[in-house]
N, C-alpha and C. Protein backbone atom coordinates (compact mmCIF):
# COMPACT_ATOMS: atom_id res chain seq x y z
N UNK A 1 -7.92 8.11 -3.02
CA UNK A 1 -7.80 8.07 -1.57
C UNK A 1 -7.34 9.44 -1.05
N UNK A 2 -7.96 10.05 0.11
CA UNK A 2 -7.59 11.03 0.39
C UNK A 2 -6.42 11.05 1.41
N UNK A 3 -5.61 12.25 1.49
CA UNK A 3 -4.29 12.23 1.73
C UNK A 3 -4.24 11.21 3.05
N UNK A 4 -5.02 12.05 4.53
CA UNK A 4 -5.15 11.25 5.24
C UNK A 4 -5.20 9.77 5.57
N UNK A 5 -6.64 9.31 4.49
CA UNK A 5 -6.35 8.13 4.20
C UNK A 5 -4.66 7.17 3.30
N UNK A 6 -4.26 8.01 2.81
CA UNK A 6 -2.78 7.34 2.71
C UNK A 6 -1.88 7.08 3.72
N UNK A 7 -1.64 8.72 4.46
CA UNK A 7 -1.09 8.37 5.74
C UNK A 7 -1.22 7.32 6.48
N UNK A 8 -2.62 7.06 6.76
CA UNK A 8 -2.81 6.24 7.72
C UNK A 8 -2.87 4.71 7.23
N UNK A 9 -3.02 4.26 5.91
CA UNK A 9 -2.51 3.21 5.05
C UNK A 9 -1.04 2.94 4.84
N UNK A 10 -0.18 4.22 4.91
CA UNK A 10 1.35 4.06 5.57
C UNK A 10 1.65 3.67 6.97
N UNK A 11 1.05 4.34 7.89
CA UNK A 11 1.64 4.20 8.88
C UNK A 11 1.22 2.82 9.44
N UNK A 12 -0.26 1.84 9.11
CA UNK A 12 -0.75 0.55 9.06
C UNK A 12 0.31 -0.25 8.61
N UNK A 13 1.06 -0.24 7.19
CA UNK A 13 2.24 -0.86 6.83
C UNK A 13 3.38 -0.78 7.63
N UNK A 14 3.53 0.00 8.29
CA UNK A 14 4.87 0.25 9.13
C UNK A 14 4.97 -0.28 10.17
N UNK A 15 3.55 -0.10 10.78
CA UNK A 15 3.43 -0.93 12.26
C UNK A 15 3.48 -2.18 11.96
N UNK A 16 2.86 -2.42 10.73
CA UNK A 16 2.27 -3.87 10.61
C UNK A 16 3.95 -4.56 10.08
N UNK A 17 5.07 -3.99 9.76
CA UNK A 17 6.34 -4.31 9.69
C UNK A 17 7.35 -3.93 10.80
N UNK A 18 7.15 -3.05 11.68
CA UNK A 18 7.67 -3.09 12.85
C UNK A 18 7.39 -3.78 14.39
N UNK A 19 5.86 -4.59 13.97
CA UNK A 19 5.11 -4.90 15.24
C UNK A 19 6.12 -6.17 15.98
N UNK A 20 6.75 -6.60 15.61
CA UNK A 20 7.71 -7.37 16.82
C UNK A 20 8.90 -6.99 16.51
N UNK A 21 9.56 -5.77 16.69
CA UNK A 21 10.76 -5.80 16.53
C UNK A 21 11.09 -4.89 17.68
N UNK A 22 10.24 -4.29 18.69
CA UNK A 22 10.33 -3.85 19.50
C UNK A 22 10.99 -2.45 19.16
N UNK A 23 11.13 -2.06 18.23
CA UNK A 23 11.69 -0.65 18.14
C UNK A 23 10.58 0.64 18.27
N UNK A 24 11.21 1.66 19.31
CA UNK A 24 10.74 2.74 19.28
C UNK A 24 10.27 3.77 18.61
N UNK A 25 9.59 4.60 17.80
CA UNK A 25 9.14 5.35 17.00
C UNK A 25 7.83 5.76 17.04
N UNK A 26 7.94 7.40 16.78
CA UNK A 26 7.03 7.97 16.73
C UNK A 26 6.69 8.80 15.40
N UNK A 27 5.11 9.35 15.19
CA UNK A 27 4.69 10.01 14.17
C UNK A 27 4.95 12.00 14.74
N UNK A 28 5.73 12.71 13.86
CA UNK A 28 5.21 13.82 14.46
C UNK A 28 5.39 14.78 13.05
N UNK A 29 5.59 16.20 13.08
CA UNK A 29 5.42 17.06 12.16
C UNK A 29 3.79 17.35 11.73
N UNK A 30 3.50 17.87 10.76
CA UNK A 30 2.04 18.10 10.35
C UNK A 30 1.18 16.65 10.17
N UNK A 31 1.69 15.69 9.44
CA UNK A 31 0.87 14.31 9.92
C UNK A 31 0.53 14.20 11.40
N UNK A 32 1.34 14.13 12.46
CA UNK A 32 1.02 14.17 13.48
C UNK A 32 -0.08 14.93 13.93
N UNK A 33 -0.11 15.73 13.37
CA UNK A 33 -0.67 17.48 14.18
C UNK A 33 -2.59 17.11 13.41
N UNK A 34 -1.98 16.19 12.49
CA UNK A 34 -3.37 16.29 11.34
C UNK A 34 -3.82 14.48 12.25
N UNK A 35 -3.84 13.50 12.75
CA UNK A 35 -4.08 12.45 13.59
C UNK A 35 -4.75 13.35 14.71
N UNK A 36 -3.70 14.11 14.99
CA UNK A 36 -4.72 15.12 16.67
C UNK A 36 -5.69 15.33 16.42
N UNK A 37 -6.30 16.00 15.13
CA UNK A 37 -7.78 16.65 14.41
C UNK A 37 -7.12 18.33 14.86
N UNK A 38 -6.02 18.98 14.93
CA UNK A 38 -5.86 20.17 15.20
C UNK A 38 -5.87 20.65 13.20
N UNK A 39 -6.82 21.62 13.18
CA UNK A 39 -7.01 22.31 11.72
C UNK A 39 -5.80 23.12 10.80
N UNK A 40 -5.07 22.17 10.19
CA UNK A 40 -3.75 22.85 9.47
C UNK A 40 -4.53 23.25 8.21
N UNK A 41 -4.18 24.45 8.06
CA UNK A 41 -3.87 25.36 6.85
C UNK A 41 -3.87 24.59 5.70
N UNK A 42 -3.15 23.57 5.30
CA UNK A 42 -3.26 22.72 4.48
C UNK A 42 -2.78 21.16 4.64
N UNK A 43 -2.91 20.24 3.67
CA UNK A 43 -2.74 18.71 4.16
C UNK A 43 -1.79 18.39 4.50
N UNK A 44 -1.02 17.54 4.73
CA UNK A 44 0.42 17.17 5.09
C UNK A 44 0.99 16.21 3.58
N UNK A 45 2.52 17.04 3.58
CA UNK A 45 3.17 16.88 2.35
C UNK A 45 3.82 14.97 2.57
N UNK A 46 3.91 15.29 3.30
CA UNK A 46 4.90 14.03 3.97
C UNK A 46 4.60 13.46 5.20
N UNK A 47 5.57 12.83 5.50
CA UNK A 47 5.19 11.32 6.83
C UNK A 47 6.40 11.30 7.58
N UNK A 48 6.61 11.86 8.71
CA UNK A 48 7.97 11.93 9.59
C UNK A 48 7.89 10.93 10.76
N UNK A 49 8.83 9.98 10.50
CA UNK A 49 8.75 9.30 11.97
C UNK A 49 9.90 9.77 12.80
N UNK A 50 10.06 9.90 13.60
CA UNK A 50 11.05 10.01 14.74
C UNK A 50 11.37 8.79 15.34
N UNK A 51 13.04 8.58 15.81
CA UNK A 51 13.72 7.35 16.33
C UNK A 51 14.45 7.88 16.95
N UNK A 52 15.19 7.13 17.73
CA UNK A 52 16.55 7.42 18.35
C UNK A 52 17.47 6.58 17.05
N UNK A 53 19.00 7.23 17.82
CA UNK A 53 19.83 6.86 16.94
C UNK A 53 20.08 5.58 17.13
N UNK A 54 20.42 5.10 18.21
CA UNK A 54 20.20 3.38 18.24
C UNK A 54 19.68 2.44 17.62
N UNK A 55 18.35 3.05 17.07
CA UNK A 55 17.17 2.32 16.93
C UNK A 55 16.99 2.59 14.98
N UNK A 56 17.70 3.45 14.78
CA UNK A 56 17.60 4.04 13.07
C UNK A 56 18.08 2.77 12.25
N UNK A 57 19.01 1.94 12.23
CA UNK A 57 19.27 1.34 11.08
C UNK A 57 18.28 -0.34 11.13
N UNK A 58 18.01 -0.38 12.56
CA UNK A 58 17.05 -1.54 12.71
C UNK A 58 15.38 -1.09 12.18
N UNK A 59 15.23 0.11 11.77
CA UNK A 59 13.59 0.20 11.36
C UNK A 59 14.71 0.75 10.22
N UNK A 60 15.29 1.17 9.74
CA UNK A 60 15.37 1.15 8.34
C UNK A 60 15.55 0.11 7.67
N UNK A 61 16.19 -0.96 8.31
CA UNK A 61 16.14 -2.70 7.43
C UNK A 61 14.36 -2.77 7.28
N UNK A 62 13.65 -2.29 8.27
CA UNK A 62 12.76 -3.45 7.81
C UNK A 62 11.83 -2.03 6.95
N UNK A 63 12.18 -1.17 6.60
CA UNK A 63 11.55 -0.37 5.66
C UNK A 63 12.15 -0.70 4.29
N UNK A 64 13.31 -0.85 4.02
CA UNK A 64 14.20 -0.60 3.30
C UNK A 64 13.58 -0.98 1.74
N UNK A 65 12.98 -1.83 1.86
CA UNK A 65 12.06 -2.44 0.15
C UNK A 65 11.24 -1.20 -0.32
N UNK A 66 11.44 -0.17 0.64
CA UNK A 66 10.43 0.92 0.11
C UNK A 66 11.47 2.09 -0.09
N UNK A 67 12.94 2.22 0.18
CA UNK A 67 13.70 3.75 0.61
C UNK A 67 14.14 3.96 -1.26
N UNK A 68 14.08 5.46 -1.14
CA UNK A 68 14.07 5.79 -2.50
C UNK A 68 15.15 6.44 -2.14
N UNK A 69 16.54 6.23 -1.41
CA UNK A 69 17.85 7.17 -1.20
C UNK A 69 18.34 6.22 0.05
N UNK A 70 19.33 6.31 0.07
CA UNK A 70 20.82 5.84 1.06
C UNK A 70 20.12 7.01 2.35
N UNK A 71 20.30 5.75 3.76
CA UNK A 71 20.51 7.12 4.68
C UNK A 71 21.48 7.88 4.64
N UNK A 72 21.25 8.95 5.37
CA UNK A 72 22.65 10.17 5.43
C UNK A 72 22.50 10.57 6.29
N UNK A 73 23.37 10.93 7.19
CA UNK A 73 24.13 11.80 8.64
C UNK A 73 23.65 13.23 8.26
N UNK A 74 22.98 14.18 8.49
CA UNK A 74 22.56 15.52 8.51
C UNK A 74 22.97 16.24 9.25
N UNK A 75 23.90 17.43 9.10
CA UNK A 75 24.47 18.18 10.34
C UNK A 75 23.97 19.85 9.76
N UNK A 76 23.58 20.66 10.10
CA UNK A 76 23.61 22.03 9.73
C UNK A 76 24.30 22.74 11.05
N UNK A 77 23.89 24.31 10.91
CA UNK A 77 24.14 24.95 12.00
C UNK A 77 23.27 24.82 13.61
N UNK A 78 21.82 24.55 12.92
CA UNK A 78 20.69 24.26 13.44
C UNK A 78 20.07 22.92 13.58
N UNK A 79 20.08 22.12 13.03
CA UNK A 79 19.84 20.73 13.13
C UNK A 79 20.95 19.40 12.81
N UNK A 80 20.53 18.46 13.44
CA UNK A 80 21.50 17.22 13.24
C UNK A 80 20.86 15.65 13.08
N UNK A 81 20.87 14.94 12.58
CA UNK A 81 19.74 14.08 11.98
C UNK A 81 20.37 13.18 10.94
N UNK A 82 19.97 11.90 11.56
CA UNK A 82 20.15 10.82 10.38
C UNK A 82 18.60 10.63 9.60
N UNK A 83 18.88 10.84 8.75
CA UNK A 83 17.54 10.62 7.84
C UNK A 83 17.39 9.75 6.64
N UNK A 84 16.45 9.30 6.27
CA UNK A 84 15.99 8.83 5.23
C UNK A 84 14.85 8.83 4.63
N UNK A 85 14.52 8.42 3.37
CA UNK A 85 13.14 8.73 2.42
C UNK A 85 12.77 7.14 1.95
N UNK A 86 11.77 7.28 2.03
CA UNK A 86 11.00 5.86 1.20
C UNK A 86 9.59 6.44 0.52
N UNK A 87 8.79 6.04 -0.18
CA UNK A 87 7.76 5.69 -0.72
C UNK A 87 6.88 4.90 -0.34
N UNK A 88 5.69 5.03 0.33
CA UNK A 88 4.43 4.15 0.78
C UNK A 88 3.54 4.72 1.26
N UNK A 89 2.80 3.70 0.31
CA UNK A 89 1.14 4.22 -0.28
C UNK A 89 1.02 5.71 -0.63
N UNK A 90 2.07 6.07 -1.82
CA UNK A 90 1.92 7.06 -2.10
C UNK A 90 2.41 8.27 -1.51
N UNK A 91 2.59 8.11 -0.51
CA UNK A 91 3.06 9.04 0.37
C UNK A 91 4.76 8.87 0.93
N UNK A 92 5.07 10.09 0.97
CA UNK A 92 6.79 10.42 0.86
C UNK A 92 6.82 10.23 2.60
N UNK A 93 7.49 9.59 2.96
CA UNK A 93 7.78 8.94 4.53
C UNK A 93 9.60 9.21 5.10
N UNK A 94 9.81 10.39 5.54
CA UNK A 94 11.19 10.33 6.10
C UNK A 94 11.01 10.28 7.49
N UNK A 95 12.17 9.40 7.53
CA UNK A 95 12.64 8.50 9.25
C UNK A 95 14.07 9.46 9.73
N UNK A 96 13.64 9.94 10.67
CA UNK A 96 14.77 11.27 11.52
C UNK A 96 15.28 10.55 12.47
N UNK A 97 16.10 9.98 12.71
CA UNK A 97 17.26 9.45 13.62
C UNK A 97 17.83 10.72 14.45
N UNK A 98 17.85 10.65 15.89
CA UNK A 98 18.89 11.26 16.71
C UNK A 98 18.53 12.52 16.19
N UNK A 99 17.66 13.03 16.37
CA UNK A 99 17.48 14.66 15.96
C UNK A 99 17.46 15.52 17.28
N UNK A 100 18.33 16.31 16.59
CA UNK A 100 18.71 17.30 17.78
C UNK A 100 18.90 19.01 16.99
N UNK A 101 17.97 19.80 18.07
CA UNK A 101 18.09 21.19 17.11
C UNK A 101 18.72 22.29 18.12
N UNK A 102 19.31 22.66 17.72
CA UNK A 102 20.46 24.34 18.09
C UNK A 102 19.56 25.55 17.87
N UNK A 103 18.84 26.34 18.33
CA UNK A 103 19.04 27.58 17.90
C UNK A 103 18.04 28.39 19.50
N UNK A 104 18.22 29.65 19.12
CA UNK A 104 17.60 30.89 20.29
C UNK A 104 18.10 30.62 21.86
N UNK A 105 19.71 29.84 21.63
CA UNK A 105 20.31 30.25 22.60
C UNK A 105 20.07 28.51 23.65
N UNK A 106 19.25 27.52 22.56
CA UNK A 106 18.88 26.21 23.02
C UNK A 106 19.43 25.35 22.47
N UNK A 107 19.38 24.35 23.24
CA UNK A 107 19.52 22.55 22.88
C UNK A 107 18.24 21.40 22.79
N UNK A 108 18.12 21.19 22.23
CA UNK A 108 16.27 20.60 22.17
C UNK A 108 17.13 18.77 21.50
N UNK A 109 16.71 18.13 22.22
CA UNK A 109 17.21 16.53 22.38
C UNK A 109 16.15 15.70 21.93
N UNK A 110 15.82 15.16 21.00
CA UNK A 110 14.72 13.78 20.53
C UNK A 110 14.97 12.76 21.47
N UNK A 111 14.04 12.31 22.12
CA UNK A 111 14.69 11.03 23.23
C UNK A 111 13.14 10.57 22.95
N UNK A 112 13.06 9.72 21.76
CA UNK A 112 11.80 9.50 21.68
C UNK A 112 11.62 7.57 22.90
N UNK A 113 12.36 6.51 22.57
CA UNK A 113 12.48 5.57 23.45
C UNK A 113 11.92 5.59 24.96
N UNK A 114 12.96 6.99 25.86
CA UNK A 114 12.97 7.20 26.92
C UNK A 114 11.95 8.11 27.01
N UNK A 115 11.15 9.30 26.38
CA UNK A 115 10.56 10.57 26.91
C UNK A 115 9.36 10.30 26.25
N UNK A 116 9.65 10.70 24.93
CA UNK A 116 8.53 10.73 23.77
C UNK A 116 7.63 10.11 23.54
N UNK A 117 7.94 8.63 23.49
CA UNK A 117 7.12 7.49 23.11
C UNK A 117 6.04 7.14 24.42
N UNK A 118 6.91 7.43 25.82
CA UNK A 118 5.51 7.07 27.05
C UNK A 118 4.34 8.35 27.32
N UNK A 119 5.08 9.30 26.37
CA UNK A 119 4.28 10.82 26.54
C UNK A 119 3.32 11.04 25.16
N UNK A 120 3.28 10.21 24.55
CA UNK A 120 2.85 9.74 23.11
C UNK A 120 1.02 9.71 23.42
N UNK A 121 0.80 10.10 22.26
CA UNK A 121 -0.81 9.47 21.79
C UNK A 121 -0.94 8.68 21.21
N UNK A 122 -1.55 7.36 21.54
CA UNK A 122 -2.25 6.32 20.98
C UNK A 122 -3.01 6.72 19.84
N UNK A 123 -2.99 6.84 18.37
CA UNK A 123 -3.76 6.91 17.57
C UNK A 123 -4.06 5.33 16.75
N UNK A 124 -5.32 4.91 16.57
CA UNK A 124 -5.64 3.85 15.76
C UNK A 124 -5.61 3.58 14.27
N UNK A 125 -4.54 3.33 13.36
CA UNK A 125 -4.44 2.88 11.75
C UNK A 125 -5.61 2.25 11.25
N UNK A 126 -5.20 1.16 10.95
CA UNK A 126 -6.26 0.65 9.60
C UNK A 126 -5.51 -1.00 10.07
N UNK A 127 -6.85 -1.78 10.04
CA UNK A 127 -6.27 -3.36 10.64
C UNK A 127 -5.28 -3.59 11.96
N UNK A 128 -6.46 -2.64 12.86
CA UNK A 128 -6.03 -3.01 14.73
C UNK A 128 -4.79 -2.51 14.58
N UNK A 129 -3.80 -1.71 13.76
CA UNK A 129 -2.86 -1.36 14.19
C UNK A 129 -2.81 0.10 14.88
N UNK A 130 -1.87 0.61 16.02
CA UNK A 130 -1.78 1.93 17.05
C UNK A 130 0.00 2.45 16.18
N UNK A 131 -0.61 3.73 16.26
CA UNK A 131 0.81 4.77 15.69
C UNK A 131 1.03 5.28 16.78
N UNK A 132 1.96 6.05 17.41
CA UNK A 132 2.07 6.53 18.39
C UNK A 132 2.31 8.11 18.06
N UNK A 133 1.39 9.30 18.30
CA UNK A 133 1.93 10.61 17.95
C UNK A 133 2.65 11.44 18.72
N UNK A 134 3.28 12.17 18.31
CA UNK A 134 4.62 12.98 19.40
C UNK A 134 3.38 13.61 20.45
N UNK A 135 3.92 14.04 21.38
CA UNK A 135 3.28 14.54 22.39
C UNK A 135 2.74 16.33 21.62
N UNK A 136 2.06 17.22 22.03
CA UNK A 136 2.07 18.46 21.60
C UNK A 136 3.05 19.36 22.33
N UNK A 137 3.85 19.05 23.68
CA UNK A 137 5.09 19.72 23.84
C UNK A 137 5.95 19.71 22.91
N UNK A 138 5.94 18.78 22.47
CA UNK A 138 7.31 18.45 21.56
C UNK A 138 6.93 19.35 20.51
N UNK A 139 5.95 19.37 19.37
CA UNK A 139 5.71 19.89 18.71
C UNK A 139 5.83 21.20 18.87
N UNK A 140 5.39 21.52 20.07
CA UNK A 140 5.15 23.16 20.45
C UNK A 140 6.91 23.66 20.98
N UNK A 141 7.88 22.67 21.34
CA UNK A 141 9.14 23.41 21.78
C UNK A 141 10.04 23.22 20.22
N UNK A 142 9.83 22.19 19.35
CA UNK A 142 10.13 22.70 17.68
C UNK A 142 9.65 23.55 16.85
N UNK A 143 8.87 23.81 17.53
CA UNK A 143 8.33 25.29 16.48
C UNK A 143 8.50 26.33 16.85
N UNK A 144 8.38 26.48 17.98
CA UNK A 144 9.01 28.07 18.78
C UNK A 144 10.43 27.93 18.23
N UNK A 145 11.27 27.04 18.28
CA UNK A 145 12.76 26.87 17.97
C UNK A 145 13.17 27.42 16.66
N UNK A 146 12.34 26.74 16.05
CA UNK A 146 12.45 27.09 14.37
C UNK A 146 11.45 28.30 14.18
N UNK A 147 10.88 28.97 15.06
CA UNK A 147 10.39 29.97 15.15
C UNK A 147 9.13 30.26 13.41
N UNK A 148 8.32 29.15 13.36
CA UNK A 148 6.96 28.88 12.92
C UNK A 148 5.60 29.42 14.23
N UNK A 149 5.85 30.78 13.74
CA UNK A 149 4.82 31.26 14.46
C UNK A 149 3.59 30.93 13.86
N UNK A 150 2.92 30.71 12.95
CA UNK A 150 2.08 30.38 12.02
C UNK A 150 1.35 28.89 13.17
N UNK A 151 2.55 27.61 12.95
CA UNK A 151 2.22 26.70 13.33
C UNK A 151 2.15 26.25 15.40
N UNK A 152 3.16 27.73 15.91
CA UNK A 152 3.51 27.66 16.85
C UNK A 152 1.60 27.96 17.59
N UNK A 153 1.08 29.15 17.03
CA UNK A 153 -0.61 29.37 17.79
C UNK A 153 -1.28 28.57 17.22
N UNK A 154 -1.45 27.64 16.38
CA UNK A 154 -2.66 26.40 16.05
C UNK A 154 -2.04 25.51 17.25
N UNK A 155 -0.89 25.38 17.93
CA UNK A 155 -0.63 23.97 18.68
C UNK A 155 -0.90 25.00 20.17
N UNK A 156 -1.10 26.04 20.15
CA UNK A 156 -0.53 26.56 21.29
C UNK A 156 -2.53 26.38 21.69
N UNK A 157 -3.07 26.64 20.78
CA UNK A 157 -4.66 26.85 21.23
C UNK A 157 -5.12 25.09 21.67
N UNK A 158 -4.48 24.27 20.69
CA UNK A 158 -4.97 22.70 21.21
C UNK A 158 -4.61 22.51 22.45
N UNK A 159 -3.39 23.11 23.21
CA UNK A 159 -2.16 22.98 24.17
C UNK A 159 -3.55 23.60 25.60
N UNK A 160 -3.77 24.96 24.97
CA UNK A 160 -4.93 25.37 26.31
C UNK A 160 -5.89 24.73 26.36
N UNK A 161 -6.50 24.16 25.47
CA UNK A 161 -7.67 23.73 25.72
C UNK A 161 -7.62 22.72 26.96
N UNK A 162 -6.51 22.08 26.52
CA UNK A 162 -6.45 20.65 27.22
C UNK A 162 -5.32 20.99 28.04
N UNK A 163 -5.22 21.75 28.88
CA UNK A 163 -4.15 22.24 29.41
C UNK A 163 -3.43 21.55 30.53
N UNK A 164 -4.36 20.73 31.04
CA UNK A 164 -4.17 20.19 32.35
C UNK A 164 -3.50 18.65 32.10
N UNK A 165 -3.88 18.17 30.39
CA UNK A 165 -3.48 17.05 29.69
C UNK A 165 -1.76 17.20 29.26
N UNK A 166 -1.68 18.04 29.28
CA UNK A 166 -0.44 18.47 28.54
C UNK A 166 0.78 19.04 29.41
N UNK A 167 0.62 20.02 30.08
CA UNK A 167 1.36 20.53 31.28
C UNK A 167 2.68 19.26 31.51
N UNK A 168 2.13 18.47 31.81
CA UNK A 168 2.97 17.07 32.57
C UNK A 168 4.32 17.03 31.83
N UNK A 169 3.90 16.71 30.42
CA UNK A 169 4.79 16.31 29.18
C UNK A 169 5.63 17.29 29.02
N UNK A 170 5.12 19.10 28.93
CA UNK A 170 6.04 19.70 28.79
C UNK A 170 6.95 20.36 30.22
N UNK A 171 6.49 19.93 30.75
CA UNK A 171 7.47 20.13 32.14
C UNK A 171 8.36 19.19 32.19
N UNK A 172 8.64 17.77 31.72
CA UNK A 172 9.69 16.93 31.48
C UNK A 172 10.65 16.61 30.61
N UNK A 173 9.82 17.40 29.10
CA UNK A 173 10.66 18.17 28.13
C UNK A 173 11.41 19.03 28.55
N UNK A 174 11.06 19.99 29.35
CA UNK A 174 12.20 21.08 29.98
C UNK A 174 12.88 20.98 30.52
N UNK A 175 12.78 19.84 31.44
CA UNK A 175 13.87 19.60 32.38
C UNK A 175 14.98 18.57 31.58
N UNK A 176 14.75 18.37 30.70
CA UNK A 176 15.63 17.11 29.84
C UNK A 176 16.07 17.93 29.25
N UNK A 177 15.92 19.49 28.51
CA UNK A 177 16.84 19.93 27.74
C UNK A 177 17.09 21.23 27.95
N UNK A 178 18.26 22.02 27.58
CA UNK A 178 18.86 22.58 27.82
C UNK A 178 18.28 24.15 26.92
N UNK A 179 16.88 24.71 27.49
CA UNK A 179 16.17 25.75 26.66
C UNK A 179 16.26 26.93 27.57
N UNK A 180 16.16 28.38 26.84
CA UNK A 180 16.82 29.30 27.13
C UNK A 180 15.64 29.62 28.28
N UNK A 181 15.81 30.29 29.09
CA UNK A 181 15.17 30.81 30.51
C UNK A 181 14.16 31.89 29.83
N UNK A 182 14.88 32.37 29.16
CA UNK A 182 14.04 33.48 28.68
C UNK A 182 12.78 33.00 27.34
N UNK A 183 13.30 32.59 26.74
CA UNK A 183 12.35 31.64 25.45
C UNK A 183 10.99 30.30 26.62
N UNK A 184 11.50 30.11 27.70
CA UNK A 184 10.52 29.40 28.08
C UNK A 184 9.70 30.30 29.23
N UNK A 185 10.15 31.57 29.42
CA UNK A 185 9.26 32.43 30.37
C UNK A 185 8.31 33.02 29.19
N UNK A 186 8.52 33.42 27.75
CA UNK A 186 8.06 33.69 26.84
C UNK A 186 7.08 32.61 26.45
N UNK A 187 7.24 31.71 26.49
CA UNK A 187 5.95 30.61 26.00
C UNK A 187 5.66 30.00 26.99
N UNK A 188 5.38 30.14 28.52
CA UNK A 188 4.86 30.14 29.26
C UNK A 188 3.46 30.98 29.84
N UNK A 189 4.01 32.66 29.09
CA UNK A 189 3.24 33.62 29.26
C UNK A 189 2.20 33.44 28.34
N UNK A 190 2.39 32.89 27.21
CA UNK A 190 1.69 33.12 25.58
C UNK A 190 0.91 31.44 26.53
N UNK A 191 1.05 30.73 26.82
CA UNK A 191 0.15 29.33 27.17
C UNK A 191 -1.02 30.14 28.53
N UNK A 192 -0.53 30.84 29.54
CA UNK A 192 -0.97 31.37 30.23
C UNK A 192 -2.28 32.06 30.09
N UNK A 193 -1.59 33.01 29.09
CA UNK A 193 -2.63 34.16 28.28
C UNK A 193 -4.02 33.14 27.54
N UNK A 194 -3.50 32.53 26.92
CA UNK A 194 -4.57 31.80 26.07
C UNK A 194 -5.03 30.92 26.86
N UNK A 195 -4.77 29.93 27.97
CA UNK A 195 -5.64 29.20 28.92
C UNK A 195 -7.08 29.54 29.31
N UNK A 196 -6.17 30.73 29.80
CA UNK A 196 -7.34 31.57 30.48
C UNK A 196 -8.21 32.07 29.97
N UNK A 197 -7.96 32.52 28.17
CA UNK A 197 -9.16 32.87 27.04
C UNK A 197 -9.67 31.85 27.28
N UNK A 198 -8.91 30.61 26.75
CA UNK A 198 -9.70 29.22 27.06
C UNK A 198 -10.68 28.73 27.78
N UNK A 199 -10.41 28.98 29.46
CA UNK A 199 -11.23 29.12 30.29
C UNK A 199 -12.55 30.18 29.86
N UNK A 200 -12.43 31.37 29.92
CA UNK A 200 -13.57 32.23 29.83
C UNK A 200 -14.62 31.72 28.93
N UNK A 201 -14.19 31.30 27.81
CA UNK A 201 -14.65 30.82 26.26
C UNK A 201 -15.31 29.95 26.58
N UNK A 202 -15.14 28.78 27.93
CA UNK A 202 -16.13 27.09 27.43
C UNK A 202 -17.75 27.72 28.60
């Protein structure tokens, strides 16, 4: 089975174990980015869901027949995160609780429940089940953060294309968190610049 096809044979199991429990969660990182059809460099190693912290130990019960480690509280200088690991269909699946990242002078807030999840893409699994993928703001204000320039222009070119799709999401990301004036006049200019290639190009 190819990688994809695992992913999406994971994330079918997950829904298909979270579908009445009403909990919030989303798909994002390179799985995510690889559901969009945006062309990564290479396959995706792993399976990241995103939660709020509220919501972390109620989708970890109903994962839990699969977790290959105890959750743990994650604090660095730069990130903060309850996380955990499981195993399904082959594929390594960590669940990020309450993630919140520090750096270039910012505060960047996971509010997947309230922000994330209604700003979400509908992607379709395997047996009528829907994953929900992070929005491409989100993606695009964690990677400038963590400063993945590599991954920051593959999201930034999907971001122009569809520019008029996207705009919305990251204008409500900004106003929810606390990002430097200067870091968002900087990737404002770089979305700008490339739109408008965008434009000339179709």
């Amino acid at each position: 089975m190819s990688v994809r096809g695992q992913i999406e044979a994971a994330l079918a199991l997950i829904a298909e174990r979270a579908k009445d429990s009403g909990v919030a969660w989303i798909v994002g990182g390179s799985a995510g980015l690889m559901l969009r059809g945006l062309p990564l460099a290479s396959e995706p190693r792993d399976l990241d869901l995103y939660i709020d912290d509220a919501e972390f130990d109620r989708l970890h019960l109903l994962l839990r027949p699969y977790a290959v480690a105890e959750p743990v509280l994650s604090e660095t200088s730069m990130y903060r995160s309850q996380l955990c690991q499981y195993e399904i269909e082959g594929i390594e699946v960590e669940l990020v609780g309450g993630f919140v990242v520090k750096a270039q002078e910012s505060v960047y807030v996971t509010e997947v429940a309230e922000l994330l999840l209604p700003l979400s893409l509908p992607v379709a699994t395997r047996h009528g089940h829907i994953a929900h993928v992070a929005p491409l703001a989100h993606e695009l204000w964690f990677n400038v953060l963590r400063e993945r320039s590599d991954r920051c222009e593959l999201i930034i070119e999907a971001f122009a294309r569809e520019a008029a799709e996207h705009l919305g999401a990251l204008e409500q990301l900004e106003a929810r968190n606390a990002l430097s004036p200067a870091l968002k006049r900087q990737l404002h200019d770089r979305l700008a610049v490339k739109a408008g290639k965008a434009e000339v190009s179709r």
